[in-house]
Every structure is written in C-alpha cells, then in structure tokens.
C-alpha atoms as a PDB file:
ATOM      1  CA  UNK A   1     143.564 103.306 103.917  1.00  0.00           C
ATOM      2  CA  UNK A   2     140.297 104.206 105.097  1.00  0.00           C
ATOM      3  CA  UNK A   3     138.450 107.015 102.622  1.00  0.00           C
ATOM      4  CA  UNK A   4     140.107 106.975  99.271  1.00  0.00           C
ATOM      5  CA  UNK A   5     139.567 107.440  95.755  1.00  0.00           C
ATOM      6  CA  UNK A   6     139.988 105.591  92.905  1.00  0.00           C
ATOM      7  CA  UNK A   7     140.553 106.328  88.467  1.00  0.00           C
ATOM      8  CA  UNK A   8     140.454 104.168  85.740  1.00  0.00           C
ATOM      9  CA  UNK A   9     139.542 103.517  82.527  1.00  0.00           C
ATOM     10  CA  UNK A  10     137.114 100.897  80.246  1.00  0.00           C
ATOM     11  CA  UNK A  11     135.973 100.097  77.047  1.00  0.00           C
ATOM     12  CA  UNK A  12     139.510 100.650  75.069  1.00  0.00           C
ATOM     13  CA  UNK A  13     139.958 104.114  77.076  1.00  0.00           C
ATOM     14  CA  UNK A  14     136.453 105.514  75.445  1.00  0.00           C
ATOM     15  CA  UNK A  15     135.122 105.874  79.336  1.00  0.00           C
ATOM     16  CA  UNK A  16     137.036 107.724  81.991  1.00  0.00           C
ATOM     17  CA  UNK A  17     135.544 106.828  86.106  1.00  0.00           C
ATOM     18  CA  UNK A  18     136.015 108.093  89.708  1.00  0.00           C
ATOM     19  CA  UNK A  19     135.154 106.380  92.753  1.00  0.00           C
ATOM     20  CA  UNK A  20     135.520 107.484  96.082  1.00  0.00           C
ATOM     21  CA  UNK A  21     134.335 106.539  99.755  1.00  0.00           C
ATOM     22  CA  UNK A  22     133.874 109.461 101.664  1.00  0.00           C
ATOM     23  CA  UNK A  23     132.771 108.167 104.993  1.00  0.00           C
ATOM     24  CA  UNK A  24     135.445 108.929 107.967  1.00  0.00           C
ATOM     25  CA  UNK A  25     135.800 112.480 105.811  1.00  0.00           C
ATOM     26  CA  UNK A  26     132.024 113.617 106.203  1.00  0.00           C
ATOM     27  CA  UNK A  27     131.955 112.290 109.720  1.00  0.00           C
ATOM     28  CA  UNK A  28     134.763 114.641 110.397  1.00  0.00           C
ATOM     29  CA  UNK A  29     133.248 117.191 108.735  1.00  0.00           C
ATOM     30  CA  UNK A  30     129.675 116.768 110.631  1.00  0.00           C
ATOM     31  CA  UNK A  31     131.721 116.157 113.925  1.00  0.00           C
ATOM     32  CA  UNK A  32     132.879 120.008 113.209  1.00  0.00           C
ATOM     33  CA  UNK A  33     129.931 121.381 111.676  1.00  0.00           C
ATOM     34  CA  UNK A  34     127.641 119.765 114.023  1.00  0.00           C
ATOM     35  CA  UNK A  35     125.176 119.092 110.532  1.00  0.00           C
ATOM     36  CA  UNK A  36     121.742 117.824 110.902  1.00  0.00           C
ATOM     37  CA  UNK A  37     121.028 114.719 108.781  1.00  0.00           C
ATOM     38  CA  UNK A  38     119.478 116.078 106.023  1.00  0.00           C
ATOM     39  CA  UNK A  39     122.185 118.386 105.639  1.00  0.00           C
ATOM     40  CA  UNK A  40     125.211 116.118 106.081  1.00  0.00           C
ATOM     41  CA  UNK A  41     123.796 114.398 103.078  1.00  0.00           C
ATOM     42  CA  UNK A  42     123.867 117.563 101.137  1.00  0.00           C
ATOM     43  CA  UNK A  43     127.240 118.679 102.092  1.00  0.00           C
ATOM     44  CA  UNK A  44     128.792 114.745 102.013  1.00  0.00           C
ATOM     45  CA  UNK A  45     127.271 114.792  98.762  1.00  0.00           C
ATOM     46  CA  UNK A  46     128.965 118.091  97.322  1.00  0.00           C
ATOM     47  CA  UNK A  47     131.938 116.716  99.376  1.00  0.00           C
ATOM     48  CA  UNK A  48     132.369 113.569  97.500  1.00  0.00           C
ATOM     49  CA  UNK A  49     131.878 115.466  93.987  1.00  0.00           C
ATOM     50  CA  UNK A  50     134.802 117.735  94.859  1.00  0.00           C
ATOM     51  CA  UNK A  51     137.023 114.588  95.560  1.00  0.00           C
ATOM     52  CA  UNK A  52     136.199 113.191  92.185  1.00  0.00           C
ATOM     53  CA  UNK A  53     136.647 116.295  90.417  1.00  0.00           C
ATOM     54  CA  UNK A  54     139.673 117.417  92.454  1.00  0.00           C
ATOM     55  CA  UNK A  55     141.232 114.079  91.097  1.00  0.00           C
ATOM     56  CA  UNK A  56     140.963 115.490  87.606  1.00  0.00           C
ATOM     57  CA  UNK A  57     143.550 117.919  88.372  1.00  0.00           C
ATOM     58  CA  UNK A  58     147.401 118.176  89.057  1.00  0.00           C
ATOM     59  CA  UNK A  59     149.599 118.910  91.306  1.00  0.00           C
ATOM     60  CA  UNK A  60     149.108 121.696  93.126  1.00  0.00           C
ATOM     61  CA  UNK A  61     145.981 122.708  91.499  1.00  0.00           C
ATOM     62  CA  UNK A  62     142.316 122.966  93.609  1.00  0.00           C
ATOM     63  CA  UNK A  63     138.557 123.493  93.045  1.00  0.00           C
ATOM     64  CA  UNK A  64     135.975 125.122  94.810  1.00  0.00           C
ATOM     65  CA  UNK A  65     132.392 123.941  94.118  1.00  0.00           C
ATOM     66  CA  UNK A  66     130.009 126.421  95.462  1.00  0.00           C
ATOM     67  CA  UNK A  67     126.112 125.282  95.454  1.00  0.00           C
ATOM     68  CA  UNK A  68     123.722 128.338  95.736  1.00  0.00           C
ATOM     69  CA  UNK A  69     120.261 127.282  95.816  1.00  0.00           C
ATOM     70  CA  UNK A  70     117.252 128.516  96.915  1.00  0.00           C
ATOM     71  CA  UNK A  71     116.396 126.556  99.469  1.00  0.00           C
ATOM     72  CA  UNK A  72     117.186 126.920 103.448  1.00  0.00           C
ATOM     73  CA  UNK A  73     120.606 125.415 103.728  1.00  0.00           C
ATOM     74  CA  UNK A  74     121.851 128.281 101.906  1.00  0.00           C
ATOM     75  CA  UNK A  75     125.380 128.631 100.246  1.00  0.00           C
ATOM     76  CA  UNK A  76     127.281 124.775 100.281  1.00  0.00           C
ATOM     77  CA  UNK A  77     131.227 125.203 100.143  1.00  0.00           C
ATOM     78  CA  UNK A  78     133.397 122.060  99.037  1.00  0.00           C
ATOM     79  CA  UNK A  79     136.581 122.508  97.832  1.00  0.00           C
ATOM     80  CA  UNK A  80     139.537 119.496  96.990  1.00  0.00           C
ATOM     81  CA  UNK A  81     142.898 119.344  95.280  1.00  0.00           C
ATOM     82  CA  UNK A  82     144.954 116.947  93.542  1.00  0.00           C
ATOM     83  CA  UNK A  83     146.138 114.969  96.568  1.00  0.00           C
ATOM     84  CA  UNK A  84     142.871 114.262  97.848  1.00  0.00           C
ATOM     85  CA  UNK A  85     142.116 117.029 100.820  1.00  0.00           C
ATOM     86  CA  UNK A  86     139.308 117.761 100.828  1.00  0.00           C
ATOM     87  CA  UNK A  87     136.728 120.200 103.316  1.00  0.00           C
ATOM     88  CA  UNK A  88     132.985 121.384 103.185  1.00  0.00           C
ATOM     89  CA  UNK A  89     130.875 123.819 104.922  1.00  0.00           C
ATOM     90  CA  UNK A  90     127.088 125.025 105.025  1.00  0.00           C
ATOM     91  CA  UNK A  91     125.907 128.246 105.447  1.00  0.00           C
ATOM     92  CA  UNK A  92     123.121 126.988 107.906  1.00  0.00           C
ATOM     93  CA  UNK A  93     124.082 123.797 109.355  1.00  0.00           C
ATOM     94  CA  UNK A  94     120.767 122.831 111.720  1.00  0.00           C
ATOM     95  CA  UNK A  95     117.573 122.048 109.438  1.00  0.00           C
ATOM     96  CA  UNK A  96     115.494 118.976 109.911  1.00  0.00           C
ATOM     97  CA  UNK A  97     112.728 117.224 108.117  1.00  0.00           C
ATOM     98  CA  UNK A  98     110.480 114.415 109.220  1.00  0.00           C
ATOM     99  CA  UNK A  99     109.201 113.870 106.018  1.00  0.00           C
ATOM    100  CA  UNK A 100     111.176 111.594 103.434  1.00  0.00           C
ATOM    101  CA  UNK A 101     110.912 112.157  99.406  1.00  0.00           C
ATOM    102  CA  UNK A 102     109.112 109.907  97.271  1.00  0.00           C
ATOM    103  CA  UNK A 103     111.774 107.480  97.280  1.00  0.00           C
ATOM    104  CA  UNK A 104     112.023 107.249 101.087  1.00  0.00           C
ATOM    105  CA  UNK A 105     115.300 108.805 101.326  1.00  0.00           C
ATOM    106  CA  UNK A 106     116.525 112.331 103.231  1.00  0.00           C
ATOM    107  CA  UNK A 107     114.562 114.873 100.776  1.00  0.00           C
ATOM    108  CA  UNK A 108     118.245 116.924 100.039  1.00  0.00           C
ATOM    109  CA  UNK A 109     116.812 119.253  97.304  1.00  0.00           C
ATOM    110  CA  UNK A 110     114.344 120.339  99.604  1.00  0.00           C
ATOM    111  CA  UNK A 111     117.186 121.485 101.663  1.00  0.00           C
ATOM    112  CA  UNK A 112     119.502 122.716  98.545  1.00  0.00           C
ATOM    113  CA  UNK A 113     116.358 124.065  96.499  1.00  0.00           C
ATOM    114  CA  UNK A 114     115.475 123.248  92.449  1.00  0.00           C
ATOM    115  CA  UNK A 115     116.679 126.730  91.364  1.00  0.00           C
ATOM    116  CA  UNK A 116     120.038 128.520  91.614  1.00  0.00           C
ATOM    117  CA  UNK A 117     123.678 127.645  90.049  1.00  0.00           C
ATOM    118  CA  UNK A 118     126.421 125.239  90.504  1.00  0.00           C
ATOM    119  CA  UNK A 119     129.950 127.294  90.700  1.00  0.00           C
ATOM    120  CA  UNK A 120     133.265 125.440  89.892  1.00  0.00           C
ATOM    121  CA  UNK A 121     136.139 127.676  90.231  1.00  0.00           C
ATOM    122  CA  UNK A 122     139.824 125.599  89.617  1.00  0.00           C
ATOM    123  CA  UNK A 123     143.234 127.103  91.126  1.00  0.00           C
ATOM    124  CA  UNK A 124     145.230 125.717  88.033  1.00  0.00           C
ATOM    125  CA  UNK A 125     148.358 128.305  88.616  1.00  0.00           C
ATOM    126  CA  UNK A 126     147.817 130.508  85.979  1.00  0.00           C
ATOM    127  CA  UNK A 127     146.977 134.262  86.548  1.00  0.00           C
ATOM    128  CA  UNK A 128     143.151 133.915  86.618  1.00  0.00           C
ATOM    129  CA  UNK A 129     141.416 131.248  88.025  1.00  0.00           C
ATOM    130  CA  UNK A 130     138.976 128.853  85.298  1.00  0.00           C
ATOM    131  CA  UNK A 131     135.311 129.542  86.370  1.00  0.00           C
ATOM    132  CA  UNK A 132     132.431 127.950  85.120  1.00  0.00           C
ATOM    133  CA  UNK A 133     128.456 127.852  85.858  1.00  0.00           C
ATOM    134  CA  UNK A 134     125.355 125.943  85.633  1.00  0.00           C
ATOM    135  CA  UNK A 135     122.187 125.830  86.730  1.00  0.00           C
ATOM    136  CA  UNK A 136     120.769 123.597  89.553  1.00  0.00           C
ATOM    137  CA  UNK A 137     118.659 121.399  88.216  1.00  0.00           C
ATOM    138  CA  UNK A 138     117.254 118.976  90.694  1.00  0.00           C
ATOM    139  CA  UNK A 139     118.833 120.307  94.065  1.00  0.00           C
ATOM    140  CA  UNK A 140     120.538 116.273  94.287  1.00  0.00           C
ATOM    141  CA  UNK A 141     123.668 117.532  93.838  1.00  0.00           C
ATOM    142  CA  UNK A 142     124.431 114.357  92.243  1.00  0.00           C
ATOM    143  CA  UNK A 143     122.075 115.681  89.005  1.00  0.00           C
ATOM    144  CA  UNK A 144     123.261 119.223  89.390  1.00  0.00           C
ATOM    145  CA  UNK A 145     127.086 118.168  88.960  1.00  0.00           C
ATOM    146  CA  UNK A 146     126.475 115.890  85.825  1.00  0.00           C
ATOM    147  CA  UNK A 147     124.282 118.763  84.110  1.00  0.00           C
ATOM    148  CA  UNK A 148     127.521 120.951  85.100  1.00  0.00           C
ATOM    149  CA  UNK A 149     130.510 118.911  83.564  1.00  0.00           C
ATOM    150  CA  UNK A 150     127.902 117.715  80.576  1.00  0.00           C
ATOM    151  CA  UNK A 151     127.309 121.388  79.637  1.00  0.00           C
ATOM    152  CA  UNK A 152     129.785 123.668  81.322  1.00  0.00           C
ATOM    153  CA  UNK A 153     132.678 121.597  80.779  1.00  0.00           C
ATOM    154  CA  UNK A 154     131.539 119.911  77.688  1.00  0.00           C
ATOM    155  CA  UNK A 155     132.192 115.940  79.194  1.00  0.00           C
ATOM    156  CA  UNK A 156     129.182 114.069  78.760  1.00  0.00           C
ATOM    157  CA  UNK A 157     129.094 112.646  82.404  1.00  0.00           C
ATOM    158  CA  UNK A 158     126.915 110.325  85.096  1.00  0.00           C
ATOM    159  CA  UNK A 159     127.692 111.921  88.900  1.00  0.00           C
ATOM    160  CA  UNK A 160     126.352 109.658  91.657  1.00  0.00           C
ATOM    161  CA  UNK A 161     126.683 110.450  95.122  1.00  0.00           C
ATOM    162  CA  UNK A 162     125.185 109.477  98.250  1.00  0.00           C
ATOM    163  CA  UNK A 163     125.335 109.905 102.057  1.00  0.00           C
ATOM    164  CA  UNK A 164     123.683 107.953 105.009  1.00  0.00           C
ATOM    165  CA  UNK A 165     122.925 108.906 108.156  1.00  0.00           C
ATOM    166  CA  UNK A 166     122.655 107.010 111.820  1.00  0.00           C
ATOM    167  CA  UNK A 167     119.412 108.293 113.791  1.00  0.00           C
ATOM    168  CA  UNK A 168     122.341 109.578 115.990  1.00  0.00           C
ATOM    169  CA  UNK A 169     122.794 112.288 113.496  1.00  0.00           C
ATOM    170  CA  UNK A 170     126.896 110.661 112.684  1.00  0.00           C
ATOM    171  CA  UNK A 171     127.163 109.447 109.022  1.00  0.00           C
ATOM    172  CA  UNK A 172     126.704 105.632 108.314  1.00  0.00           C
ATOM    173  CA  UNK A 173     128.263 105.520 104.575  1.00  0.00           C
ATOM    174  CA  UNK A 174     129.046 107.860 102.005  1.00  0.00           C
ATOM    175  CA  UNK A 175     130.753 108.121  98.380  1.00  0.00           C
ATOM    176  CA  UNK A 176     130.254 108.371  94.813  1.00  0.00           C
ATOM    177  CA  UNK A 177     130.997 108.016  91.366  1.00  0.00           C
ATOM    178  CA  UNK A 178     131.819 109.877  88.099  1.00  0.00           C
ATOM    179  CA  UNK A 179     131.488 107.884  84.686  1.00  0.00           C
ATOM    180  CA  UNK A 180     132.630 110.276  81.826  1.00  0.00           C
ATOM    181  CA  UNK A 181     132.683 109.569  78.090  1.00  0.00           C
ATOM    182  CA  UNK A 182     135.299 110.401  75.698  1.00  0.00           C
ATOM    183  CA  UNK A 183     135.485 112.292  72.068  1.00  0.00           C
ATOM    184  CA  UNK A 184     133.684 109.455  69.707  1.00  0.00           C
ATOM    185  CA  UNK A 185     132.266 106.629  72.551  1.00  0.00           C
ATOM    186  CA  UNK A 186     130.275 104.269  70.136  1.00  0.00           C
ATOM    187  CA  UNK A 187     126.477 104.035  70.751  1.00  0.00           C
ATOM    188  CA  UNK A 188     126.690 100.402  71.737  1.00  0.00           C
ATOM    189  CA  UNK A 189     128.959 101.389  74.686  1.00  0.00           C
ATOM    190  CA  UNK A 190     126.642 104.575  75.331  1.00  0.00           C
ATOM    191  CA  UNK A 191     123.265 102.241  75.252  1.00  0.00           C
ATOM    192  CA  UNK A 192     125.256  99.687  77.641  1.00  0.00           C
ATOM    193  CA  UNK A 193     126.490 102.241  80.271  1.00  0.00           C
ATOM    194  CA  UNK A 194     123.154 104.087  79.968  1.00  0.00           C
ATOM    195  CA  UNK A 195     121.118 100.955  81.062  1.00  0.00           C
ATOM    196  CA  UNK A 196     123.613  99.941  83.630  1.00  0.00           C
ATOM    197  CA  UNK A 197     123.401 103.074  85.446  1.00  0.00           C
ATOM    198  CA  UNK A 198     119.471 103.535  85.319  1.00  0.00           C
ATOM    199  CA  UNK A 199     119.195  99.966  86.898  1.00  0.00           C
ATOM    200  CA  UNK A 200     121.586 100.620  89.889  1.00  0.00           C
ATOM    201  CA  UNK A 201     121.731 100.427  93.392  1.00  0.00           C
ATOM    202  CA  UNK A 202     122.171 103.658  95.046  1.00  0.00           C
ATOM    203  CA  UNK A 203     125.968 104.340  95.953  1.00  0.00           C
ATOM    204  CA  UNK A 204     126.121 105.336  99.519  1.00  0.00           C
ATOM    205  CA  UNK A 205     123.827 101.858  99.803  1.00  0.00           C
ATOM    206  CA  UNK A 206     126.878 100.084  97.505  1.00  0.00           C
ATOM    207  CA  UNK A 207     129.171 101.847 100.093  1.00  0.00           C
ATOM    208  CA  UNK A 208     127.186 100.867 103.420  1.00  0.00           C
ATOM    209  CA  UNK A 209     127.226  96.910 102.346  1.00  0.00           C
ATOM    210  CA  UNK A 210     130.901  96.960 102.225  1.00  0.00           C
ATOM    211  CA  UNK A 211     131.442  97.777  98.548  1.00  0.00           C
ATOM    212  CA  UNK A 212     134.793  99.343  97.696  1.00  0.00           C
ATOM    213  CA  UNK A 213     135.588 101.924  95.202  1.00  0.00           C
ATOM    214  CA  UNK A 214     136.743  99.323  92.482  1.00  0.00           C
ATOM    215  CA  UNK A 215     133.695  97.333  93.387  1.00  0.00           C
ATOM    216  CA  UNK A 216     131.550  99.736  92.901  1.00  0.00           C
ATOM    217  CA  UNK A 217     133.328 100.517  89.707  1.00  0.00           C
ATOM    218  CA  UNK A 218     133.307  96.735  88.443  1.00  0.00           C
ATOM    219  CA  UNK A 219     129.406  96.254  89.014  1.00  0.00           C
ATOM    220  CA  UNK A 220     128.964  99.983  86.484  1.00  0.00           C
ATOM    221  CA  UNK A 221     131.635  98.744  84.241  1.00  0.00           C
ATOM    222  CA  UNK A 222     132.089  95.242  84.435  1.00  0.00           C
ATOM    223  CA  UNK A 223     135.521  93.415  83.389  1.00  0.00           C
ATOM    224  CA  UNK A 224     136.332  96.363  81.198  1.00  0.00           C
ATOM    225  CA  UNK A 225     137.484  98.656  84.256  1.00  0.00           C
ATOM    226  CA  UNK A 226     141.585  99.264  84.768  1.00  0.00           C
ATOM    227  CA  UNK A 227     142.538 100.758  87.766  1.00  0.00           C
ATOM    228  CA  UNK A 228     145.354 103.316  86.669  1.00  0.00           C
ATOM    229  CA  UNK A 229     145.413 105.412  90.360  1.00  0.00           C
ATOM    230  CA  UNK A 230     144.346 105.637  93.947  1.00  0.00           C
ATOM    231  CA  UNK A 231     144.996 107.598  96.868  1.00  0.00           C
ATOM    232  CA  UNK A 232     143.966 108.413 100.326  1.00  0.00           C
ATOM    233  CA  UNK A 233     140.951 111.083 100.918  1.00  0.00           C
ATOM    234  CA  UNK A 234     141.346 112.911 104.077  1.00  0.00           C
ATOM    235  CA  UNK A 235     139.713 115.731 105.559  1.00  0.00           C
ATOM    236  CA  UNK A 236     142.483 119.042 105.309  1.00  0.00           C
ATOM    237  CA  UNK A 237     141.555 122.953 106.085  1.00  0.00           C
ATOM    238  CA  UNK A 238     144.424 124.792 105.654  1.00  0.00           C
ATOM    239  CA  UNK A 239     143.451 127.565 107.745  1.00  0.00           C
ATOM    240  CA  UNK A 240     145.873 128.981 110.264  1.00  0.00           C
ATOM    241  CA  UNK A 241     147.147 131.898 112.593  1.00  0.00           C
ATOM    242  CA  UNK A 242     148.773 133.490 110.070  1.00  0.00           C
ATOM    243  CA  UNK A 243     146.134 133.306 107.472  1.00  0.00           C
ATOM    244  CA  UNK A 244     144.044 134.666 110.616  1.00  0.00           C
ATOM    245  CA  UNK A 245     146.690 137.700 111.044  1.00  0.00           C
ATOM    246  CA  UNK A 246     146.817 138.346 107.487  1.00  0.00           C
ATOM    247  CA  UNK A 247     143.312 138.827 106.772  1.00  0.00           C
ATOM    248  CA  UNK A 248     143.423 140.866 109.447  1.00  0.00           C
ATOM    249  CA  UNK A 249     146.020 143.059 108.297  1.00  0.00           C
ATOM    250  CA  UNK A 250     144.116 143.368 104.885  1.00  0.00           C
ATOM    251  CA  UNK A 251     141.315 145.588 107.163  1.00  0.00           C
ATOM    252  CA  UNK A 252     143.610 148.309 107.192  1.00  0.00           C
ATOM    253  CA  UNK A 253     144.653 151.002 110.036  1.00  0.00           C
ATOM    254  CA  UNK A 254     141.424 152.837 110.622  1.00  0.00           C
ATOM    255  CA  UNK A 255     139.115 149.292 110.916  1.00  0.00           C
ATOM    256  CA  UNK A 256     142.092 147.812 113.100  1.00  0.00           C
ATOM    257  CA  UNK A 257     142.372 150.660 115.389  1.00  0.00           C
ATOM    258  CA  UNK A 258     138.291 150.377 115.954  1.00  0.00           C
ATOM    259  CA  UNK A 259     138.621 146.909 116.635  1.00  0.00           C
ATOM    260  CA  UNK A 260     141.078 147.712 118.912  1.00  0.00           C
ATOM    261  CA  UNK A 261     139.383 150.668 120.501  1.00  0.00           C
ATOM    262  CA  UNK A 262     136.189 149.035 120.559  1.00  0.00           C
ATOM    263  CA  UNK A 263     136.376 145.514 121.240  1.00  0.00           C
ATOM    264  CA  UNK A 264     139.959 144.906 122.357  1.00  0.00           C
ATOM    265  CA  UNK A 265     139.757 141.595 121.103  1.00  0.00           C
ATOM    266  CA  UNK A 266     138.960 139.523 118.291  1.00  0.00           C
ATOM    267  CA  UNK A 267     137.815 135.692 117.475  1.00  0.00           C
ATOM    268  CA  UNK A 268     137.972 134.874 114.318  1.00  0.00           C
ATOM    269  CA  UNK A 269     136.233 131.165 113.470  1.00  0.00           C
ATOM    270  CA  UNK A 270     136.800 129.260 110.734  1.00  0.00           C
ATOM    271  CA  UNK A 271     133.591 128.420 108.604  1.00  0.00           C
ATOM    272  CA  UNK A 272     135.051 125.062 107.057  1.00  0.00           C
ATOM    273  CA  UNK A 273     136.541 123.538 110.205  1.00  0.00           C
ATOM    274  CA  UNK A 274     135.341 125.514 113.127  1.00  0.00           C
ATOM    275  CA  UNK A 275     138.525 126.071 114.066  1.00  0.00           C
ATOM    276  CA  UNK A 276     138.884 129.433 116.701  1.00  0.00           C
ATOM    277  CA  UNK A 277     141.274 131.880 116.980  1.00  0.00           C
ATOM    278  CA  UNK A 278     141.491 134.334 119.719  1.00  0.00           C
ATOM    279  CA  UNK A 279     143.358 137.348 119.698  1.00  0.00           C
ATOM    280  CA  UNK A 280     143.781 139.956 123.057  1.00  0.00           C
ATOM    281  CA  UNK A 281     144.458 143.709 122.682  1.00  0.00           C
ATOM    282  CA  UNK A 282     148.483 143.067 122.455  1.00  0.00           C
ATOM    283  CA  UNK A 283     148.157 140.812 119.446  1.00  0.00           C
ATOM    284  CA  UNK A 284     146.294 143.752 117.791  1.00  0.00           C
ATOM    285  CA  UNK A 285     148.554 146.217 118.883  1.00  0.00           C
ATOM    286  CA  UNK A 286     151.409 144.427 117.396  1.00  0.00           C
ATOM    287  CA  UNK A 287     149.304 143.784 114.123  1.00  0.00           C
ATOM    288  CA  UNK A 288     148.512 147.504 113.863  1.00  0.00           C
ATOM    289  CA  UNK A 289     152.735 148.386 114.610  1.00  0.00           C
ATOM    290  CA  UNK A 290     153.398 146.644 111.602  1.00  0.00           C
ATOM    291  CA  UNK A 291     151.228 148.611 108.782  1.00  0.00           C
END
C-alpha cells in the first residue's frame, strides 16, 4: 500500500486524527495536469484535505472542496469519498515564482490569494446536498481548512498539509493531518496538543524522511494514539463516454444540431484528469436521433 490514510483516536476518545500520504496521488495528478511547482503544492495540498475529510464520511457519500481565491491560480477543485478516491484540478495550471516566502518554502497563498471562500459541498444521499462556507484566511490551504471545520462545521480542528516538489517539477512528498477535538476536551489535553503542534516539523518534511501516517500521528499524539482504520488512497475520476454523451444530450436539439452543423465534431476534455473524448459527425447524429 503505497498512499493511504489513516483514523484514530487519543486521550480516552476526547481527540479524533487523520493522516494521510498523498504522494504517488499528486504525482498522478501533476503527471495529468502538467502543474507547475508552486501549484502542485496548492492543489496536493487541497488534495490531501479532501482525503482526510472524505474519510469522515460513509459509504457512498463524497465532498467537493472548492478554493476560490483571489489570486492567479484561480478556482482549485478536490473532491474524495469514503473509500479513499480522490482527484484535483486547477483552473490555471502553469504559474511560477522564483521567489520563496519568509519561511523559504513555495509561497502557495501567493498563488491561492488571502481573500475569497473555502466551499465544502458533501453528497450524503439525501435530496439536497450539505453546503457550507468560509472565508480564506491565509491562502495555505492548510489554515483555510481548519478556520472552515472550526467555524463552519463547528469541530475545533488543526489541518496540516504539505507538498514538495523535485526541481524537475514531479512531487517529492506530500500528506497531511487533521487533529479534531471532541464535545468537553479538558484544557490540560487542549494546552498539550496546542504546544505539540506549534513546535512541529512540517508534514510533507515528516513525509519526505520516511515518516508514515501512524508515525506522524505518534510524534502529535504520543502513546495515546489507537489506530481504529486505514485504507488505500488512490487517484479515481469517474468521468466517462457516457457521462460525455449525457452532458451532451442535456444541450438540447437546437445547440446539438449547431454543433453538428457547425463543427461536425466535438472534443470534450476532462478538467480533473485530462482525459479526451472525441466525437465525429455520426456520433452526433445518433445523439441528436435519440431526443
């Protein structure tokens, strides 16, 4: 098992925590996307959040985390369900920086920009999907996600993720971590976490020096961690010919019969896995016969 994710529990159940290495996922993801550094970090980073959060769910439930922010990366897709597929895309995959931020590290929110919203919509089967918003509030990603399930969702919550990249633009190491605290944590457990996790190393550093999800879980929690469930993390985009046809379809006569008259073709691309699908005059034509 390469990229998987991890859950547990500590301190007498009081503290629920996610782990998850991400790394063969975002490759496969920047292998598709052909991202730039600086934003493979931003999209591994939203990546790795969906995994965590997707784990939070069951069975055939998913999430969509949508990052709009202001800066020139533009819209960031991730979405993930229960089983652990997970995908990401970026509105504009090819921006590069020289410059590092003040902590010498790829300068993400400059990328993702310090004002917009964080968007989690969840699939959970019912006849509306749950939606919730927040406010970006750093452009980390990792900062933006804890400020959304701390206010939106109401779990006071510590989101680290991290990405790095080879000067060959592939990814080197990525992952994260979600520490959440239940109804009534004492302070003692709150002051213990709180200094633990100001004091760490960064994750996707945990992740490049070999560190595994339950050992990056032991060093933030200690002896007090159970694992209760892992499972494998794999990149999944359930896109297909049919889904192509269907949407499609949805056009209607009149914008089918232009397409037809007009183009005689049609490629549609797939934004999450750059996937193509090309369809001649004929495949039309039969799409059109059956409206």
């Amino acid at each position: 098992m390469n990229d998987y994710l991890i859950r547990g529990i500590a301190y007498d159940g009081f503290v629920r925590a996610f782990a998850v290495r991400t790394t063969d996922t975002v490759r496969e993801i920047q292998r598709r996307l052909d991202t730039w550094p600086i934003v493979s970090a931003a999209v591994g980073r939203t990546v790795s959040g969906a995994a965590m959060m997707g784990a939070m769910l069951k069975g055939n439930e998913r999430l969509t985390i949508v990052v709009r922010g202001n800066g020139p990366a533009g819209q960031i897709v991730a979405d993930a369900n229960a089983k652990g597929e997970v995908r990401g895309y970026v509105h504009n995959p090819h921006i590069h920086y020289n410059e590092m931020n003040e902590k010498g590290k790829l300068d993400v929110r400059r990328v993702v920009g310090t004002e917009g919203s964080v968007t989690v919509t969840k699939d959970l089967g019912l006849k509306e999907p749950y939606q919730g918003t927040s406010p970006i509030v750093s452009g980390e990603i990792g900062e933006d996600l804890t400020y959304y399930l701390t206010v939106s969702e109401q779990v006071p919550s510590a989101v680290g993720v991290g990405v790095l990249v080879n000067p060959d633009n592939t990814v080197k190491a990525s992952g994260g971590f979600i520490i959440q605290l239940m109804p009534n944590t004492p302070e003692d457990i709150i002051t213990k976490l709180e200094k633990t996790l100001s004091s760490i190393r960064p994750v996707s550093t945990m992740i490049n020096e070999g560190l595994s999800p339950e050992e990056i879980l032991h060093e933030i929690l200690g002896a007090e961690f159970t694992l209760l469930d892992k499972h494998e993390v794999v990149f999944s985009c359930h896109c297909s010919l049919d889904r192509v046809n269907r949407a499609l379809i949805s056009l209607g006569k009149e914008e089918l019969d232009a397409m037809i008259e007009e183009q005689g073709e049609a490629e549609i691309t797939c934004h999450f896995c750059n996937e193509r699908y090309h369809l001649d005059k004929e495949d039309l034509e039969n799409l059109r016969a059956n409206l």
